[in-house]
N, C-alpha and C. Protein backbone atom coordinates (compact mmCIF):
# COMPACT_ATOMS: atom_id res chain seq x y z
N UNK A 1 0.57 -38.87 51.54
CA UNK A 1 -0.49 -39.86 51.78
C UNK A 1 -1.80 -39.39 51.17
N UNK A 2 -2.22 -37.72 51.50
CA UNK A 2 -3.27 -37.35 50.74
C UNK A 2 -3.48 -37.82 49.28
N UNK A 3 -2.55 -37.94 48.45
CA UNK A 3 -2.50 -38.24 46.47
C UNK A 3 -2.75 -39.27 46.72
N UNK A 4 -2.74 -40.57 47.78
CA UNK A 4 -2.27 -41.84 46.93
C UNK A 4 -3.77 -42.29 47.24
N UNK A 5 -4.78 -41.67 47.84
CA UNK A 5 -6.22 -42.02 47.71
C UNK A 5 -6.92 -41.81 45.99
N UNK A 6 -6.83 -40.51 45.61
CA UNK A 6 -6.74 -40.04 44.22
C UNK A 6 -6.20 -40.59 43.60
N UNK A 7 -4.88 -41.37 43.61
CA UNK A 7 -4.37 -42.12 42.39
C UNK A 7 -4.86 -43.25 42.79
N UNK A 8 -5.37 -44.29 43.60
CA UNK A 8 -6.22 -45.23 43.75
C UNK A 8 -7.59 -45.16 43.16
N UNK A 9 -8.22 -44.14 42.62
CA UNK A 9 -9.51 -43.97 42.34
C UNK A 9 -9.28 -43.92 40.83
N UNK A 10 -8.55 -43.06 40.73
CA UNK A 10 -8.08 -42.78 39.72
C UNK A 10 -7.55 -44.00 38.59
N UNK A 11 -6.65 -45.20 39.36
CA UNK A 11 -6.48 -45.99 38.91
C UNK A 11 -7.55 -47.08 38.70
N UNK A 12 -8.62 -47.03 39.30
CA UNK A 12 -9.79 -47.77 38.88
C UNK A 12 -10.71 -47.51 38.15
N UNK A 13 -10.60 -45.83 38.11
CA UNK A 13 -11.73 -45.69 36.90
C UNK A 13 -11.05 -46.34 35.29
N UNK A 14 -9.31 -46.00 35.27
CA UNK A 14 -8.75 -46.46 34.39
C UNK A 14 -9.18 -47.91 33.76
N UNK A 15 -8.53 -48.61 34.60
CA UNK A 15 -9.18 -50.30 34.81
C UNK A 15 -10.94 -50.44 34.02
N UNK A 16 -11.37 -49.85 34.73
CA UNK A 16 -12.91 -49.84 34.37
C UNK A 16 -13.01 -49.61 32.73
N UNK A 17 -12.99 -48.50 32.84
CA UNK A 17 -12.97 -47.75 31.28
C UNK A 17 -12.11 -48.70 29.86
N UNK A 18 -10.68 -49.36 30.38
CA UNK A 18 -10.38 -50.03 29.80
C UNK A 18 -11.22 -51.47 29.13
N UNK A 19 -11.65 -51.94 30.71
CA UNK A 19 -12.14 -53.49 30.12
C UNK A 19 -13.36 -53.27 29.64
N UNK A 20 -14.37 -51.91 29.59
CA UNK A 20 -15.66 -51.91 28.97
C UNK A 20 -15.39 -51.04 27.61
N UNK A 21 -14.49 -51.35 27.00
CA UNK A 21 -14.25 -50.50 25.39
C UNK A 21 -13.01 -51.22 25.11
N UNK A 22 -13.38 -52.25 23.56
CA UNK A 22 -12.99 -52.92 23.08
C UNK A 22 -11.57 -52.24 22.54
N UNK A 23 -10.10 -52.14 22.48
CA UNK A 23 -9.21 -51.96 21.57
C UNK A 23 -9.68 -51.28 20.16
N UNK A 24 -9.19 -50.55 19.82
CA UNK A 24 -9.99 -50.09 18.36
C UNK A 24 -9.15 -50.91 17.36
N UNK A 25 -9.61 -51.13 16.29
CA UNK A 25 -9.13 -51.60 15.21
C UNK A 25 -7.68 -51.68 14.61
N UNK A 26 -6.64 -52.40 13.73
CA UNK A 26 -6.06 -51.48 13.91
C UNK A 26 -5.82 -50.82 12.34
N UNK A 27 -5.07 -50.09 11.57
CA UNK A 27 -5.71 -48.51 10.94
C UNK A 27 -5.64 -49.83 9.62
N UNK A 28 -6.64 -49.15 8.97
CA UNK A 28 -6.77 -49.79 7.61
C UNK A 28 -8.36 -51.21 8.18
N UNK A 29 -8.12 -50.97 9.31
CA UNK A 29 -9.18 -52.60 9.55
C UNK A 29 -9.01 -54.03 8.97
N UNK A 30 -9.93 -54.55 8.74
CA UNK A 30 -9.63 -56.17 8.44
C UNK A 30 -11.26 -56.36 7.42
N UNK A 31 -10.88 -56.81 6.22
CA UNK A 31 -12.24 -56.98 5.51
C UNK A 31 -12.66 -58.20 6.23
N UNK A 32 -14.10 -58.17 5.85
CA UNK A 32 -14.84 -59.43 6.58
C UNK A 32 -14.79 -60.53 5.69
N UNK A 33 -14.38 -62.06 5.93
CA UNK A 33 -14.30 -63.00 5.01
C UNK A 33 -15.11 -62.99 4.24
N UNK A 34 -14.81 -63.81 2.44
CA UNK A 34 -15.53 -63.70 1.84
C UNK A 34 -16.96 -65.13 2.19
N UNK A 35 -18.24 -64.53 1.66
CA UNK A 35 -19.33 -65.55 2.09
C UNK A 35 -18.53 -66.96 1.02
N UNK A 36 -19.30 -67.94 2.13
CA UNK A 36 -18.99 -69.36 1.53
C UNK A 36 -20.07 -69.08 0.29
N UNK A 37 -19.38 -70.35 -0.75
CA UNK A 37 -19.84 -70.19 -2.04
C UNK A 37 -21.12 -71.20 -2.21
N UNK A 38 -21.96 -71.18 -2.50
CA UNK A 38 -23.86 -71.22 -2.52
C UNK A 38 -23.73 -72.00 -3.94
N UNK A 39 -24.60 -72.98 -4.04
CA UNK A 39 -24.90 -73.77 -5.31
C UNK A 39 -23.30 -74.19 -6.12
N UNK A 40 -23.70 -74.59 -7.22
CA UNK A 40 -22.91 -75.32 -7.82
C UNK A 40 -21.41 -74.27 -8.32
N UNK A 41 -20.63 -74.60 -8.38
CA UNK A 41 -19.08 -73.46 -8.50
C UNK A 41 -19.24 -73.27 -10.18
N UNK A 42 -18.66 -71.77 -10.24
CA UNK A 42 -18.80 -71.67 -12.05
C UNK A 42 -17.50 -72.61 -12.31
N UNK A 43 -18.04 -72.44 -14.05
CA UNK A 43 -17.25 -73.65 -14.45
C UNK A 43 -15.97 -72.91 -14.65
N UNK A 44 -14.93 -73.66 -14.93
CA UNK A 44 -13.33 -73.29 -15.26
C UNK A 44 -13.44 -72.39 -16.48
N UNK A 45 -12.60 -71.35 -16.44
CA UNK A 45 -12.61 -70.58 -17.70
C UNK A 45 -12.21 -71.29 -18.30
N UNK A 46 -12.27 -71.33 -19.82
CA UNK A 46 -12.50 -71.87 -20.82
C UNK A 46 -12.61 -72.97 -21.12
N UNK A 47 -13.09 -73.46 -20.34
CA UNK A 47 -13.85 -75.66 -19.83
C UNK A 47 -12.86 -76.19 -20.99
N UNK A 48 -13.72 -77.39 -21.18
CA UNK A 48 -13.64 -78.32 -22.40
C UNK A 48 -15.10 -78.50 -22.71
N UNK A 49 -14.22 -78.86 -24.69
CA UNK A 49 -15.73 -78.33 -25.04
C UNK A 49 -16.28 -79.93 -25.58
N UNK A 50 -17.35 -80.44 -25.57
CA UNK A 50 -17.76 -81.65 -25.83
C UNK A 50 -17.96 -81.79 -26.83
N UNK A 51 -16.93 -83.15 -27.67
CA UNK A 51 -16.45 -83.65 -28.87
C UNK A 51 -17.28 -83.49 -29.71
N UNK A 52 -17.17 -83.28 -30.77
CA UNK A 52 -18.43 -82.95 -31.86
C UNK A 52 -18.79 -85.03 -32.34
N UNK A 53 -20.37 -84.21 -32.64
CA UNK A 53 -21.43 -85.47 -32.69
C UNK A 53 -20.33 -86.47 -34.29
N UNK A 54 -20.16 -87.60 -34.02
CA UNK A 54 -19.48 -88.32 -35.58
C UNK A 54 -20.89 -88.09 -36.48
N UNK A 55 -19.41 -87.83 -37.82
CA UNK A 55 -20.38 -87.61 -39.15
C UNK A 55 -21.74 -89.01 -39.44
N UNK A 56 -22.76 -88.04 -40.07
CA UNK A 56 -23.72 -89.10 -40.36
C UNK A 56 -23.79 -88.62 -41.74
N UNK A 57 -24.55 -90.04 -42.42
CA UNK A 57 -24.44 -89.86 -43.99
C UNK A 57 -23.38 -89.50 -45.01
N UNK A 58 -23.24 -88.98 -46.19
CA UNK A 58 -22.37 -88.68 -46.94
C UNK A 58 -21.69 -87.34 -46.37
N UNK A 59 -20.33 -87.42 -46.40
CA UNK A 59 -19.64 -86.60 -46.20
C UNK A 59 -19.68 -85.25 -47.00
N UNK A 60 -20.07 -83.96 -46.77
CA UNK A 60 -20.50 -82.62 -47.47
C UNK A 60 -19.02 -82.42 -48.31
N UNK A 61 -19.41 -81.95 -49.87
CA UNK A 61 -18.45 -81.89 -50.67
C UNK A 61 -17.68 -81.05 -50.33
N UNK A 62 -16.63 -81.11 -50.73
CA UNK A 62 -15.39 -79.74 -50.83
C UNK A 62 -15.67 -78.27 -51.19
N UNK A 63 -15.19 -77.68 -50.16
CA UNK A 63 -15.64 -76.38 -50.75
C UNK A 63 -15.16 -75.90 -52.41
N UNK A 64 -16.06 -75.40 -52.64
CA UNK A 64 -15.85 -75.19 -54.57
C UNK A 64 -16.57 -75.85 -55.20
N UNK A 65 -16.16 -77.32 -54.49
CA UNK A 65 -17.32 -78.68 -55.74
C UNK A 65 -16.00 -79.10 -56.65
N UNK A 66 -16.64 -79.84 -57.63
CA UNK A 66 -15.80 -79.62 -58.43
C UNK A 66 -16.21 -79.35 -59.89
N UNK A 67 -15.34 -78.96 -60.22
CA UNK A 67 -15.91 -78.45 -62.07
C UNK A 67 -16.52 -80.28 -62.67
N UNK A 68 -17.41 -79.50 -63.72
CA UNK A 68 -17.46 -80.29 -64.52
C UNK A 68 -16.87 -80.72 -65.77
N UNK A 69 -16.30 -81.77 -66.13
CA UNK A 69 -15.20 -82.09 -67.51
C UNK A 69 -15.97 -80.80 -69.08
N UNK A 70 -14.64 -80.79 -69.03
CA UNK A 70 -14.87 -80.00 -70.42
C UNK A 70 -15.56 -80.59 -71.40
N UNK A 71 -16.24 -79.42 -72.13
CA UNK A 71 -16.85 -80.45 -73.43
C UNK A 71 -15.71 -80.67 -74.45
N UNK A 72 -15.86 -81.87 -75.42
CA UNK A 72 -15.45 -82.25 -76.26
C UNK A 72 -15.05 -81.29 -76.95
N UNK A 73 -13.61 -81.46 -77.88
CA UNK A 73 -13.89 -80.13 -78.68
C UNK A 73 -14.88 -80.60 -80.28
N UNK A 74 -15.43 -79.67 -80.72
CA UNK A 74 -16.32 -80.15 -81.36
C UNK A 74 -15.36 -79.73 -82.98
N UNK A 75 -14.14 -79.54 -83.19
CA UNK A 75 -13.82 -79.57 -84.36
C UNK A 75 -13.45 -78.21 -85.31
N UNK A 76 -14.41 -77.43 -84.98
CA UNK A 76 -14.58 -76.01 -85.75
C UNK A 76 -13.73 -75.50 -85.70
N UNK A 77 -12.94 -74.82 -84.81
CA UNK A 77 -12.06 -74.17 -84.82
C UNK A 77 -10.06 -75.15 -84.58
């Protein structure tokens, strides 16, 4: 009968101690969510790209150009 006062006390400091200290973590922890995302979202890697402006005026010559006609042959040789 003397112990079972001691294990009554005993069993309440337990109790106590338990409900005022949170469970610890468990190993490795838990990262904290990432923050919500603020202003406008980046754009998609490699978007779309906006259609090029239609040609104005004469169309730019061919690369090279083109030669100019041979001269005449003039006979001499």
């Amino acid at each position: 009968m003397k112990f079972l006062i001691p294990l009554v006390i005993f069993a309440f400091v337990v109790v106590a101690l338990g409900q005022s200290n949170p469970p610890p973590p468990p190993a490795g922890g838990s990262k904290p969510p990432p923050p919500p995302p603020t202003g406008n979202p980046p754009p998609p890697s490699g978007g779309s790209q906006p259609p090029p402006p239609p040609p104005t005026g004469n169309p730019p010559p061919p690369v090279g150009g083109s030669k100019p006609p041979p001269p005449p042959p003039t006979g001499l040789f």
